[in-house]
N, C-alpha and C. Protein backbone atom coordinates (compact mmCIF):
# COMPACT_ATOMS: atom_id res chain seq x y z
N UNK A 1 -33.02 -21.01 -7.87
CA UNK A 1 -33.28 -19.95 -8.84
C UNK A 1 -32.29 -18.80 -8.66
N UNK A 2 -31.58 -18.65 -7.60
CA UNK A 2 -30.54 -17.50 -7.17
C UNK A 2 -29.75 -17.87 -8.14
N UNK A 3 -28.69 -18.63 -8.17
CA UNK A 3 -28.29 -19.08 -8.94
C UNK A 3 -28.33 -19.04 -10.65
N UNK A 4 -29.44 -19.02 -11.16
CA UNK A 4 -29.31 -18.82 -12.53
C UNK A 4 -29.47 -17.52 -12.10
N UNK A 5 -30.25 -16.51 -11.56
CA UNK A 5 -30.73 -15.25 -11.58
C UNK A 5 -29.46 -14.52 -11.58
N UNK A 6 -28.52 -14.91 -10.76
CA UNK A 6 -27.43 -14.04 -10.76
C UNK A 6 -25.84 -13.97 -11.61
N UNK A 7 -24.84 -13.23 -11.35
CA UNK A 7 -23.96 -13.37 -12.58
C UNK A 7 -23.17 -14.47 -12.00
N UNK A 8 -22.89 -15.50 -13.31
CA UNK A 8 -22.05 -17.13 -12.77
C UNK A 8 -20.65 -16.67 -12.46
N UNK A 9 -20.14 -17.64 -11.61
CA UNK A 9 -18.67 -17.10 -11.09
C UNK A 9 -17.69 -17.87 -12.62
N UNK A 10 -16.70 -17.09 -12.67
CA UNK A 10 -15.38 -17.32 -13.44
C UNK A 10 -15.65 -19.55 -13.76
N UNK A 11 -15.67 -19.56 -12.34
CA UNK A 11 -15.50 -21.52 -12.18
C UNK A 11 -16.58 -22.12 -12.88
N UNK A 12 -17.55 -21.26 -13.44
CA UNK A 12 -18.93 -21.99 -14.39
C UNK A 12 -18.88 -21.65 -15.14
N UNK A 13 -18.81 -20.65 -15.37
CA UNK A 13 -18.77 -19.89 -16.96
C UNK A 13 -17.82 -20.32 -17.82
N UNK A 14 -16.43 -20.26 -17.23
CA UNK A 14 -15.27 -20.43 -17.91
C UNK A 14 -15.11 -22.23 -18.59
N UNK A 15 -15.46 -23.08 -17.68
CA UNK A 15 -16.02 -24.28 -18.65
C UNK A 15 -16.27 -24.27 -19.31
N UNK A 16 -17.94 -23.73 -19.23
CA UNK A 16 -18.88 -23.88 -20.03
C UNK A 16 -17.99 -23.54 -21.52
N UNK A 17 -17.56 -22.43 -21.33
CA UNK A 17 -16.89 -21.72 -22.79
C UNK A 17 -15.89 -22.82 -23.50
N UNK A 18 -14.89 -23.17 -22.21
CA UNK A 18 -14.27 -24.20 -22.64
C UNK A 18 -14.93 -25.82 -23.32
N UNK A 19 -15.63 -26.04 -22.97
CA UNK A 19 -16.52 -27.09 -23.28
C UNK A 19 -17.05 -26.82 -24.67
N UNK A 20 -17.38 -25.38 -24.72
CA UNK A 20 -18.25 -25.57 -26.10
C UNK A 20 -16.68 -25.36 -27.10
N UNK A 21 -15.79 -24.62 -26.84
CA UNK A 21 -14.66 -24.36 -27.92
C UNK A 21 -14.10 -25.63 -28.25
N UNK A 22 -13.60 -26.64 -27.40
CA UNK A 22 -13.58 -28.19 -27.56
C UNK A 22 -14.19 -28.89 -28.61
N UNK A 23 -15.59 -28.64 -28.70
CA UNK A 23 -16.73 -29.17 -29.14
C UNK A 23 -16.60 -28.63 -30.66
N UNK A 24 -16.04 -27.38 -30.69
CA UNK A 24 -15.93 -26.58 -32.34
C UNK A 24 -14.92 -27.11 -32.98
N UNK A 25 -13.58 -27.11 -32.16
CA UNK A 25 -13.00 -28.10 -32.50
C UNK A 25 -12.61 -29.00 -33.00
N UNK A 26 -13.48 -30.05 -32.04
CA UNK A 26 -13.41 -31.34 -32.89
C UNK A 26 -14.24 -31.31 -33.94
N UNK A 27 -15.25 -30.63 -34.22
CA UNK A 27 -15.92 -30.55 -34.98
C UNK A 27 -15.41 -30.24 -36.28
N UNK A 28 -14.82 -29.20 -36.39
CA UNK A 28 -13.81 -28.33 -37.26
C UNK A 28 -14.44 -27.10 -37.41
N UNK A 29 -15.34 -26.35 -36.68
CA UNK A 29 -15.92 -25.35 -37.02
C UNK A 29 -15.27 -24.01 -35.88
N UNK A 30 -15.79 -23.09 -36.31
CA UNK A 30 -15.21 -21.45 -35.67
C UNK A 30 -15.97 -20.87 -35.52
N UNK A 31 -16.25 -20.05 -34.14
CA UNK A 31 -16.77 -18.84 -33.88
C UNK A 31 -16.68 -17.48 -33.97
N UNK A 32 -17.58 -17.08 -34.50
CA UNK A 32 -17.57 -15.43 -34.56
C UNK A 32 -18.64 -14.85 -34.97
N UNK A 33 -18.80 -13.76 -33.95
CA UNK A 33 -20.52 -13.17 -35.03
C UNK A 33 -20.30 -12.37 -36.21
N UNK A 34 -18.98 -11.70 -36.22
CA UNK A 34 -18.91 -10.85 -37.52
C UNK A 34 -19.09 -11.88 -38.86
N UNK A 35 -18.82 -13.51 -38.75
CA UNK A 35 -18.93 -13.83 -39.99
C UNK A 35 -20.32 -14.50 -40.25
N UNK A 36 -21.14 -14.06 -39.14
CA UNK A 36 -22.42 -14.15 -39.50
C UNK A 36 -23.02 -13.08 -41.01
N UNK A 37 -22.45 -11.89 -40.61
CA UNK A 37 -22.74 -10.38 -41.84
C UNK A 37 -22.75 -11.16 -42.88
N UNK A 38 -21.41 -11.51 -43.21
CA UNK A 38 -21.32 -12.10 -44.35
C UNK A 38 -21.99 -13.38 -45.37
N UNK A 39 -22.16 -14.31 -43.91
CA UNK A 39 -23.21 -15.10 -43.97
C UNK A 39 -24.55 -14.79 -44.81
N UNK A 40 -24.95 -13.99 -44.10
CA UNK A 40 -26.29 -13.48 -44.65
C UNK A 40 -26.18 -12.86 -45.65
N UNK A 41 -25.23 -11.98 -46.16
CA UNK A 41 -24.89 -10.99 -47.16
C UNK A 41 -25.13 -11.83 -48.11
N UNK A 42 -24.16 -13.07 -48.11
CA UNK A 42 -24.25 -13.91 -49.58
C UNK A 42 -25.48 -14.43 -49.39
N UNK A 43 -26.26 -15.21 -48.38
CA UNK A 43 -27.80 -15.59 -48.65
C UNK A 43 -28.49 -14.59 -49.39
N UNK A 44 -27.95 -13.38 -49.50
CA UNK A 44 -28.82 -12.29 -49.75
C UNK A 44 -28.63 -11.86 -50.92
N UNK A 45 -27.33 -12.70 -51.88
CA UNK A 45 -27.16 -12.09 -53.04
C UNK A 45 -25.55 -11.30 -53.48
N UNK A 46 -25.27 -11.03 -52.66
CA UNK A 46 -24.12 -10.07 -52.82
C UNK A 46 -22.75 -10.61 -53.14
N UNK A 47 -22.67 -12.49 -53.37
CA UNK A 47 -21.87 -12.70 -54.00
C UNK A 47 -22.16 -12.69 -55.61
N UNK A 48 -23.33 -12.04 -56.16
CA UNK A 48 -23.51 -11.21 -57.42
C UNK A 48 -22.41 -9.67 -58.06
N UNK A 49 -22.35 -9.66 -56.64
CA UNK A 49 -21.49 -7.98 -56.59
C UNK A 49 -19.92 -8.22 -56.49
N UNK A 50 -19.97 -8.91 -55.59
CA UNK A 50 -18.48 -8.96 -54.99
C UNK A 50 -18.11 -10.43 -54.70
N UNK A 51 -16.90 -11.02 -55.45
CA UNK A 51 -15.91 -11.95 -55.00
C UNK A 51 -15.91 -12.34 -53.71
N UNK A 52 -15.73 -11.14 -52.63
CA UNK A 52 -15.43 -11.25 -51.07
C UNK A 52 -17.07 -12.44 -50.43
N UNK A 53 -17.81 -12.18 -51.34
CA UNK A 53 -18.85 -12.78 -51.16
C UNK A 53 -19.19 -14.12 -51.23
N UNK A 54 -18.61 -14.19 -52.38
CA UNK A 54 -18.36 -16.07 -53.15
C UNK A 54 -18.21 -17.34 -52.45
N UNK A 55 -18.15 -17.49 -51.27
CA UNK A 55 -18.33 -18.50 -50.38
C UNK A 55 -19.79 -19.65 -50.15
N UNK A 56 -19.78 -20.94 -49.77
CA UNK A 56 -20.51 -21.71 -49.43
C UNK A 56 -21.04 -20.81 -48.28
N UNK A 57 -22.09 -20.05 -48.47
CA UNK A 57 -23.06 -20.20 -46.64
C UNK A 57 -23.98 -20.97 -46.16
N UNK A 58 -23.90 -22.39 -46.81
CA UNK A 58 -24.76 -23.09 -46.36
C UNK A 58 -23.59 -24.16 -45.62
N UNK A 59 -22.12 -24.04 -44.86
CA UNK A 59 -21.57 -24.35 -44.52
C UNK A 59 -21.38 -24.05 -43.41
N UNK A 60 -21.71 -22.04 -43.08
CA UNK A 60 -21.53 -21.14 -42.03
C UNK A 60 -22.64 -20.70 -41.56
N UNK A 61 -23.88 -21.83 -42.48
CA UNK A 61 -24.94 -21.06 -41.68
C UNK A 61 -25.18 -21.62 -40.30
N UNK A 62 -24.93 -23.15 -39.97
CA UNK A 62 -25.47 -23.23 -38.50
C UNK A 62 -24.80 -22.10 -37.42
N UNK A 63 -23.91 -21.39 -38.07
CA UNK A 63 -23.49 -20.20 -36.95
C UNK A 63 -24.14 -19.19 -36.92
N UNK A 64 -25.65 -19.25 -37.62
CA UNK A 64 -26.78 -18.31 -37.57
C UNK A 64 -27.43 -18.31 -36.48
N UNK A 65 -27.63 -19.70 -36.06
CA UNK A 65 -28.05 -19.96 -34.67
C UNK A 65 -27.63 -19.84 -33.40
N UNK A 66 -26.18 -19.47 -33.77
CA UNK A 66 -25.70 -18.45 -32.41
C UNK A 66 -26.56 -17.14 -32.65
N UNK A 67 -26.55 -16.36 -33.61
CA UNK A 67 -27.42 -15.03 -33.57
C UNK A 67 -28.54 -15.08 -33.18
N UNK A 68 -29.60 -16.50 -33.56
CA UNK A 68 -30.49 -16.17 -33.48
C UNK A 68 -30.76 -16.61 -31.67
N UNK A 69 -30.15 -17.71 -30.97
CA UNK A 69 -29.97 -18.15 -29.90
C UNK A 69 -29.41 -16.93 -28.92
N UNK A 70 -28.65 -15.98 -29.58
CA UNK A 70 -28.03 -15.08 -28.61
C UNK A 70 -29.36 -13.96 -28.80
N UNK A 71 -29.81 -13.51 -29.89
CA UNK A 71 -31.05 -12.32 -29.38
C UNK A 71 -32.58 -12.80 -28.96
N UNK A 72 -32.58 -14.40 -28.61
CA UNK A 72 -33.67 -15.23 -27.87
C UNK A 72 -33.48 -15.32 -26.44
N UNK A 73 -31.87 -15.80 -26.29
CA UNK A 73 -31.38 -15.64 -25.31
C UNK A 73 -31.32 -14.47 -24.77
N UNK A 74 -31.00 -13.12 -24.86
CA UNK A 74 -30.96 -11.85 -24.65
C UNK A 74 -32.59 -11.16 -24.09
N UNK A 75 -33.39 -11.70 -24.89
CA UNK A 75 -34.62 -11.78 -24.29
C UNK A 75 -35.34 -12.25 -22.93
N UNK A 76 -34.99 -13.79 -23.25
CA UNK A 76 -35.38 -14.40 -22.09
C UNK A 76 -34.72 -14.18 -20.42
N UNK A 77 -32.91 -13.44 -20.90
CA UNK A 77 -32.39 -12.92 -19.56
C UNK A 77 -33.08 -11.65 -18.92
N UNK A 78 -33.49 -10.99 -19.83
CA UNK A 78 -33.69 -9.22 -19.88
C UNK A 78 -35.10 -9.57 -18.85
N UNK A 79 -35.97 -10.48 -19.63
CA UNK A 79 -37.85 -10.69 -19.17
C UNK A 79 -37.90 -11.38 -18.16
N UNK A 80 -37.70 -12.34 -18.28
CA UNK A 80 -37.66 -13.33 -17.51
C UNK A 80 -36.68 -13.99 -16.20
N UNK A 81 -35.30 -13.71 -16.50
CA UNK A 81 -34.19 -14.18 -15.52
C UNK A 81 -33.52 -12.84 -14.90
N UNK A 82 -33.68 -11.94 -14.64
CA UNK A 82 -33.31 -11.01 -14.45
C UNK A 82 -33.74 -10.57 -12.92
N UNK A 83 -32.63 -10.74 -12.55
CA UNK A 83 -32.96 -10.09 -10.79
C UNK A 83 -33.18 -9.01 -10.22
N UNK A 84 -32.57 -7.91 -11.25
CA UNK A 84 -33.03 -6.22 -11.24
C UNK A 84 -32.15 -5.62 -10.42
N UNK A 85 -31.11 -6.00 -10.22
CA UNK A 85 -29.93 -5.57 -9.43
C UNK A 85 -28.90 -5.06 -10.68
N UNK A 86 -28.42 -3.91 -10.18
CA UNK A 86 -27.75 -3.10 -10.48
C UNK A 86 -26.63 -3.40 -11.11
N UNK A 87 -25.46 -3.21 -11.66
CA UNK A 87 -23.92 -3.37 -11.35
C UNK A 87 -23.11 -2.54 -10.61
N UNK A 88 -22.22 -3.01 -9.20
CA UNK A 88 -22.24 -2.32 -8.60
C UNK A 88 -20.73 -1.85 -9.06
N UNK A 89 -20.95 -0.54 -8.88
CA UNK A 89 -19.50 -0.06 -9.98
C UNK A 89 -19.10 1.35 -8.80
N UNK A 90 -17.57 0.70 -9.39
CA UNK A 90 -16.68 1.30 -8.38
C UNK A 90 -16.93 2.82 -8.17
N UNK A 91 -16.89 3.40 -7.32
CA UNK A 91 -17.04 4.53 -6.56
C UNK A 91 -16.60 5.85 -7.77
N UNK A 92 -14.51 5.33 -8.34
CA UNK A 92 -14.39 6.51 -8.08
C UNK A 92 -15.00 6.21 -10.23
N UNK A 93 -15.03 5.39 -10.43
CA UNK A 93 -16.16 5.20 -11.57
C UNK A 93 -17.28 6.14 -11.92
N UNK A 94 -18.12 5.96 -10.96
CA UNK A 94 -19.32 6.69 -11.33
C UNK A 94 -19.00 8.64 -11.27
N UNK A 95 -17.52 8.57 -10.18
CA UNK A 95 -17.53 10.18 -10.42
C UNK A 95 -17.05 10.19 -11.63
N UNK A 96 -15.94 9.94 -12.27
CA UNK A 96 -15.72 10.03 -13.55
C UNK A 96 -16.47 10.29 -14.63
N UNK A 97 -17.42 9.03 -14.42
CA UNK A 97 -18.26 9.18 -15.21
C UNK A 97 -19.11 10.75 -15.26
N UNK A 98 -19.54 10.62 -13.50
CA UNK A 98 -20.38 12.05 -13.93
C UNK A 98 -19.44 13.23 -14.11
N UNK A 99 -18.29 13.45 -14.07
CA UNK A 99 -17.44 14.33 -15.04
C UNK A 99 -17.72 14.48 -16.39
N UNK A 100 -18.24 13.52 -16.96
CA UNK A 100 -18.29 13.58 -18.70
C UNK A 100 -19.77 13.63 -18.52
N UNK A 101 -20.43 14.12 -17.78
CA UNK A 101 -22.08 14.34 -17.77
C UNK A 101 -22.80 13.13 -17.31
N UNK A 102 -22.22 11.80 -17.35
CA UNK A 102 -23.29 10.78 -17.26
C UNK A 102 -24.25 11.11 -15.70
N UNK A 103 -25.38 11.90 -15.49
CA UNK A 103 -26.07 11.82 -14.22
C UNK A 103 -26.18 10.93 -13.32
N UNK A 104 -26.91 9.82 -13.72
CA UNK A 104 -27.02 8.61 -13.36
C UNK A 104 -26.24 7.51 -13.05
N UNK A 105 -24.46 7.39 -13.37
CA UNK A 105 -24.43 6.64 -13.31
C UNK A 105 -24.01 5.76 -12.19
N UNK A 106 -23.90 4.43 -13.21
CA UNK A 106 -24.20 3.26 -11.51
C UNK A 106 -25.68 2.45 -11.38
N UNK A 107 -26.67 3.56 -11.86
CA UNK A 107 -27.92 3.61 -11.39
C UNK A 107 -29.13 2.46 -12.49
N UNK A 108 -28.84 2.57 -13.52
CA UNK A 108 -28.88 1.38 -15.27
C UNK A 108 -28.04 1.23 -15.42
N UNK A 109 -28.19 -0.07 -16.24
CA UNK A 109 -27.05 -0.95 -16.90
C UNK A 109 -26.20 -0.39 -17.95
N UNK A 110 -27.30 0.61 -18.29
CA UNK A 110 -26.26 1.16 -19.48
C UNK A 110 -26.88 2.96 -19.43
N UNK A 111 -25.61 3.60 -19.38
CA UNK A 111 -26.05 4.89 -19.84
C UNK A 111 -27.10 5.13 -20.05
N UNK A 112 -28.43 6.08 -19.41
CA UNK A 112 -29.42 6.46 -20.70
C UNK A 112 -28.62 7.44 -21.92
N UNK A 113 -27.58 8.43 -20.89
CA UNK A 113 -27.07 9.37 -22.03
C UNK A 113 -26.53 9.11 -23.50
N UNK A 114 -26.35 7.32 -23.52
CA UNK A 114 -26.43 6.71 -24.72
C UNK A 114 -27.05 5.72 -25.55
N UNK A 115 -28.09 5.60 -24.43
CA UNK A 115 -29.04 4.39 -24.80
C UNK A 115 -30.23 4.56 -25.01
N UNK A 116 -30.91 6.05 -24.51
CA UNK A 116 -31.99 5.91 -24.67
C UNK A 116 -32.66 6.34 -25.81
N UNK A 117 -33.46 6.00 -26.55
CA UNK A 117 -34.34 6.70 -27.79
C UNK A 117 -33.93 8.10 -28.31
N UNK A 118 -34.28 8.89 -27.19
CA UNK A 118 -34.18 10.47 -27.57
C UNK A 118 -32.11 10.61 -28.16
N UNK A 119 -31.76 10.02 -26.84
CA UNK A 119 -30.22 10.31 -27.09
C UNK A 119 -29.25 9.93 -28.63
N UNK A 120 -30.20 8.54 -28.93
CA UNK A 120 -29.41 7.72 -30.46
C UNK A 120 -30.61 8.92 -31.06
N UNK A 121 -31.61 9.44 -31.37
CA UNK A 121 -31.95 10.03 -32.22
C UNK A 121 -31.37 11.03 -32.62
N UNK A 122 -30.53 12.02 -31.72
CA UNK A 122 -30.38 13.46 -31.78
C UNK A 122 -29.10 13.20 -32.46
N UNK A 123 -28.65 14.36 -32.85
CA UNK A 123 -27.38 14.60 -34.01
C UNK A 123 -26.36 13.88 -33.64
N UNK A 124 -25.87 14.15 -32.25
CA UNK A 124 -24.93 13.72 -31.30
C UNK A 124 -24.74 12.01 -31.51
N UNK A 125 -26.01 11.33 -31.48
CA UNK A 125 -26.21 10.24 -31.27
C UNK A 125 -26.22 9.80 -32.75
N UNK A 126 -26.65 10.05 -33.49
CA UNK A 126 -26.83 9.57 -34.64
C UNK A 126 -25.17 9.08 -35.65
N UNK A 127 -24.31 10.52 -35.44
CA UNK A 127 -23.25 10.91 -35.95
C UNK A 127 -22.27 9.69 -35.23
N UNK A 128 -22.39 9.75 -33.92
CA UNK A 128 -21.97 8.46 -32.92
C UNK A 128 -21.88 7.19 -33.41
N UNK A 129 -23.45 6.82 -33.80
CA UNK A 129 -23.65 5.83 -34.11
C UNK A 129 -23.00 5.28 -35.54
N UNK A 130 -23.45 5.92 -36.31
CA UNK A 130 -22.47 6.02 -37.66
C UNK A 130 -21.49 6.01 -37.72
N UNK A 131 -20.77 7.19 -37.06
CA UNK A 131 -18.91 6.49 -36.99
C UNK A 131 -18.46 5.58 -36.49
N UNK A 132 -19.33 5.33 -35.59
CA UNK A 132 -18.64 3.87 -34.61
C UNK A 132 -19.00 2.84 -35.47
N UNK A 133 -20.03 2.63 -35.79
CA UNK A 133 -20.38 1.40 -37.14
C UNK A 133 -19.41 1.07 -37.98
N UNK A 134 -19.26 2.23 -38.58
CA UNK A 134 -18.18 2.38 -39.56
C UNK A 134 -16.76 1.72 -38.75
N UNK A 135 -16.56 2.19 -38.30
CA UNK A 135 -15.16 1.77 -37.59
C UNK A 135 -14.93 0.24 -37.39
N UNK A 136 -16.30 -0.35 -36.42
CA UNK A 136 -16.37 -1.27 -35.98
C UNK A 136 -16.41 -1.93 -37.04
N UNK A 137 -17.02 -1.61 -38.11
CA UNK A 137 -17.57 -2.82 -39.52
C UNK A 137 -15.76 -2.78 -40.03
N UNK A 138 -14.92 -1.37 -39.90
CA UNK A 138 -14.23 -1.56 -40.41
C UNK A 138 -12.78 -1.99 -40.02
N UNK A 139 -12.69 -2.23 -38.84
CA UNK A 139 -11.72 -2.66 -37.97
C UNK A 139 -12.07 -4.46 -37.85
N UNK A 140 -13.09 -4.78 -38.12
CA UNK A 140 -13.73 -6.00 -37.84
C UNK A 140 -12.92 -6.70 -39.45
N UNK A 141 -13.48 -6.24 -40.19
CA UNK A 141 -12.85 -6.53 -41.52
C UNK A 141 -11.01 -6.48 -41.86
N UNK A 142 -10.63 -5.50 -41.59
CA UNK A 142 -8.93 -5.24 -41.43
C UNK A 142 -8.31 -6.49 -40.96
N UNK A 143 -8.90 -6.66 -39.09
CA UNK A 143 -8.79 -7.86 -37.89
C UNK A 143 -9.48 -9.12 -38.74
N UNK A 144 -9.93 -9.47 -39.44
CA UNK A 144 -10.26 -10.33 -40.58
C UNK A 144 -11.49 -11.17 -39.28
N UNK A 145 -12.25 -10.64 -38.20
CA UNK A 145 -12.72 -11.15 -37.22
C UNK A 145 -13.49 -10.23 -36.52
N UNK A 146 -13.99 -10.30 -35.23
CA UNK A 146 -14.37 -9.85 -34.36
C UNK A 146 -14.23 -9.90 -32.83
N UNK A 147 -13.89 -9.63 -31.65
CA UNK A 147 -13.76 -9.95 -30.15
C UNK A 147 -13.87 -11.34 -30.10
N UNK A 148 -15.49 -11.50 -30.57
CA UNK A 148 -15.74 -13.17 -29.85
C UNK A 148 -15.43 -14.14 -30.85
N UNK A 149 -14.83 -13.69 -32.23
CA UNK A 149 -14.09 -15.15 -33.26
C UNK A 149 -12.53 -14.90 -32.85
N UNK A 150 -11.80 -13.56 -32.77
CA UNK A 150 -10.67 -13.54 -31.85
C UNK A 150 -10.00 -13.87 -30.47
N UNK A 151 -10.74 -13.04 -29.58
CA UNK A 151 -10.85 -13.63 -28.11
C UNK A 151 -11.12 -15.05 -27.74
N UNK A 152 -12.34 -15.62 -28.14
CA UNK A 152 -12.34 -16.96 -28.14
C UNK A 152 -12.28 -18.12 -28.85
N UNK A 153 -12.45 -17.64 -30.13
CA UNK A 153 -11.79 -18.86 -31.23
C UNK A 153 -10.49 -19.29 -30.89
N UNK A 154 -10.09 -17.97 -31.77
CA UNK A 154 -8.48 -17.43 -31.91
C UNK A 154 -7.60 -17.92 -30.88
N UNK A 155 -7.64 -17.51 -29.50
CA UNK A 155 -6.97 -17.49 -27.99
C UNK A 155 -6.89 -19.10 -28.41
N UNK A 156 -8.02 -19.58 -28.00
CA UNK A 156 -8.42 -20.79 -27.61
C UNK A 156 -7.62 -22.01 -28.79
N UNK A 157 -7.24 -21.85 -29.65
CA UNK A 157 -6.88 -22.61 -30.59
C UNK A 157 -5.64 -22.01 -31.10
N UNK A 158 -4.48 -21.23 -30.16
CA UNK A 158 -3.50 -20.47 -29.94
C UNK A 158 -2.87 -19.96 -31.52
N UNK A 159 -4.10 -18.97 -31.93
CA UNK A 159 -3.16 -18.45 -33.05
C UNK A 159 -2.85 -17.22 -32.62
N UNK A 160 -1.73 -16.93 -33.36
CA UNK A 160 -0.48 -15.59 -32.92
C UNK A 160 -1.71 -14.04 -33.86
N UNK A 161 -2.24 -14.15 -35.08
CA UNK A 161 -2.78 -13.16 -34.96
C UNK A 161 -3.95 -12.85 -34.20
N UNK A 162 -4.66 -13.36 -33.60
CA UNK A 162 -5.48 -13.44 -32.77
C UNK A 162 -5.23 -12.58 -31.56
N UNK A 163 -4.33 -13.36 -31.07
CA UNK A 163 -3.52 -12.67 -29.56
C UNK A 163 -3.05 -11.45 -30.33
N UNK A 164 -2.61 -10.82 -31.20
CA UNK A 164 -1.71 -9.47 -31.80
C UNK A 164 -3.48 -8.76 -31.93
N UNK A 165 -4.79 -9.34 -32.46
CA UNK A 165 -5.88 -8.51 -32.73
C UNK A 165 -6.50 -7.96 -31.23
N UNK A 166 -6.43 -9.12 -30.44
CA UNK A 166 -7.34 -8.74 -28.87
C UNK A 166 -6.17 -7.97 -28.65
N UNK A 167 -5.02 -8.03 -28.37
CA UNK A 167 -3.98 -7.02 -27.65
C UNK A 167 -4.65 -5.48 -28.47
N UNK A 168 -4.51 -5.07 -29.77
CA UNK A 168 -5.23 -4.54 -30.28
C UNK A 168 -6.67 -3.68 -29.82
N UNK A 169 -7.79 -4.91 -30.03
CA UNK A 169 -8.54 -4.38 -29.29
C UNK A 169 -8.83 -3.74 -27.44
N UNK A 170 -7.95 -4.38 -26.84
CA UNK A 170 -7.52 -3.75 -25.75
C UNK A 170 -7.00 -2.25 -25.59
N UNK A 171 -6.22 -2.18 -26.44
CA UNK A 171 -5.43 -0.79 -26.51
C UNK A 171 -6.10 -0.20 -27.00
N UNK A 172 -6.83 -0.66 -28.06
CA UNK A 172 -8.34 0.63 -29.04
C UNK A 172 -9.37 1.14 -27.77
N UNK A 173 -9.50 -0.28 -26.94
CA UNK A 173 -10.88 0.11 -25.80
C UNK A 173 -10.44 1.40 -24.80
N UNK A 174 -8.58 0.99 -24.31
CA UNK A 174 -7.93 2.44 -23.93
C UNK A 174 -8.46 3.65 -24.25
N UNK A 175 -7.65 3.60 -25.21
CA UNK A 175 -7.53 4.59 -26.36
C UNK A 175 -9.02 5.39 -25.72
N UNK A 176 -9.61 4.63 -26.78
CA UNK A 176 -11.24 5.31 -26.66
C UNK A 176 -11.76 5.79 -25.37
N UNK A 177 -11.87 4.66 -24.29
CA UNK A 177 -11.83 5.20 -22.67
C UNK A 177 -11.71 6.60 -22.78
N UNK A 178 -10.25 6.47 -22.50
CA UNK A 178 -9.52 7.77 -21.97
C UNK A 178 -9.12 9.14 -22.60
N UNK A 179 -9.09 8.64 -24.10
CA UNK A 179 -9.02 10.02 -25.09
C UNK A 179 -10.03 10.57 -25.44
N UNK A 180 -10.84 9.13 -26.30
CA UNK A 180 -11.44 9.97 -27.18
C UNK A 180 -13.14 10.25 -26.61
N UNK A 181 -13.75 9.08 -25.63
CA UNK A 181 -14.68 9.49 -24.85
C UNK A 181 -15.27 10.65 -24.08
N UNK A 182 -14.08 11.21 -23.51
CA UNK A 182 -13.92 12.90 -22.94
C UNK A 182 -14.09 13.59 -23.60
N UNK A 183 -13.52 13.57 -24.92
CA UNK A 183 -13.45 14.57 -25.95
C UNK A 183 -15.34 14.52 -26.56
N UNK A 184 -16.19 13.49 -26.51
CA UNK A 184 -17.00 13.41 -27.05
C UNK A 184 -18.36 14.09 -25.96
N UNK A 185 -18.01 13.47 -25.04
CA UNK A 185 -18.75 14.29 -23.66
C UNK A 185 -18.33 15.15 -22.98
């Protein structure tokens, strides 16, 4: 039980990934959750509105079941498989962090200063949330993808915009880090 309970090393995980991208493959199919949105969008009608919509989703829907498998899955790690150990994060990390106010950190998995109820409610959080949406919905769209249809489709089946979008998102995660995070806390 240690074993599942804890985080898998590089030598299991990295198969596994490989194994299933193989498998898409041969199949002829692609990963990504951003083209789940869309997915659903047209189940939902909205190739009434818009062209961008007009697609078969009864082609892209078994990639619903990554969504729905990943927030089942997300569950069952959180309740059930979860060892309650920390992440243990580098030293001069957590001062940094508490430079930009984070109290705690080190201490949860994730910020409360951005995770918790009160924090996404208040102006700060709200305004946060909204621009980053925005961004993300709209950088996701531009990148014609997302991290995990780029990073691991993309990589994995060596296309050149792919590698030009993650390089991308790398330098945006910078970016944000170090500029614009400070500026926000």
């Amino acid at each position: 039980m240690n074993f599942i309970l804890n985080p898998w090393p590089w030598y299991v995980s990295g198969p596994l990934i490989a194994l299933v991208m193989a498998l898409l493959v041969y199949f002829g199919k692609t990963f990504g959750m951003s083209s789940n949105l869309k997915t659903m969008c047209t189940m939902l009608g909205a190739n009434k509105f818009s062209d961008f919509f007009k697609v078969d989703w009864k082609e892209q829907s078994w990639n619903l079941v990554v969504v729905i498998g990943a927030i089942i899955g997300g569950y069952i790690a959180v309740n059930f498989l979860s060892n309650g150990v920390v992440t243990n994060l580098n030293p001069k990390t957590v001062s940094e962090l508490s430079d930009l106010g984070f109290n705690n950190a080190g201490t949860n998995l994730v910020p409360k200063e951005l995770y918790d109820f009160e924090s996404i409610m208040s102006g700060k959080g709200l305004l946060i949330l909204i621009i980053g949406g925005l961004l993300v919905g709209f950088g996701t769209r531009y990148a014609d993808g997302c991290t995990s249809g780029h990073a691991i489709t993309g990589l994995s089946s060596l296309q050149k915009p792919s590698l030009i979008a993650v390089i991308g998102f790398f330098i945006g995660g910078l970016i944000m880090t170090n500029l614009i995070l400070p500026l926000i806390f």
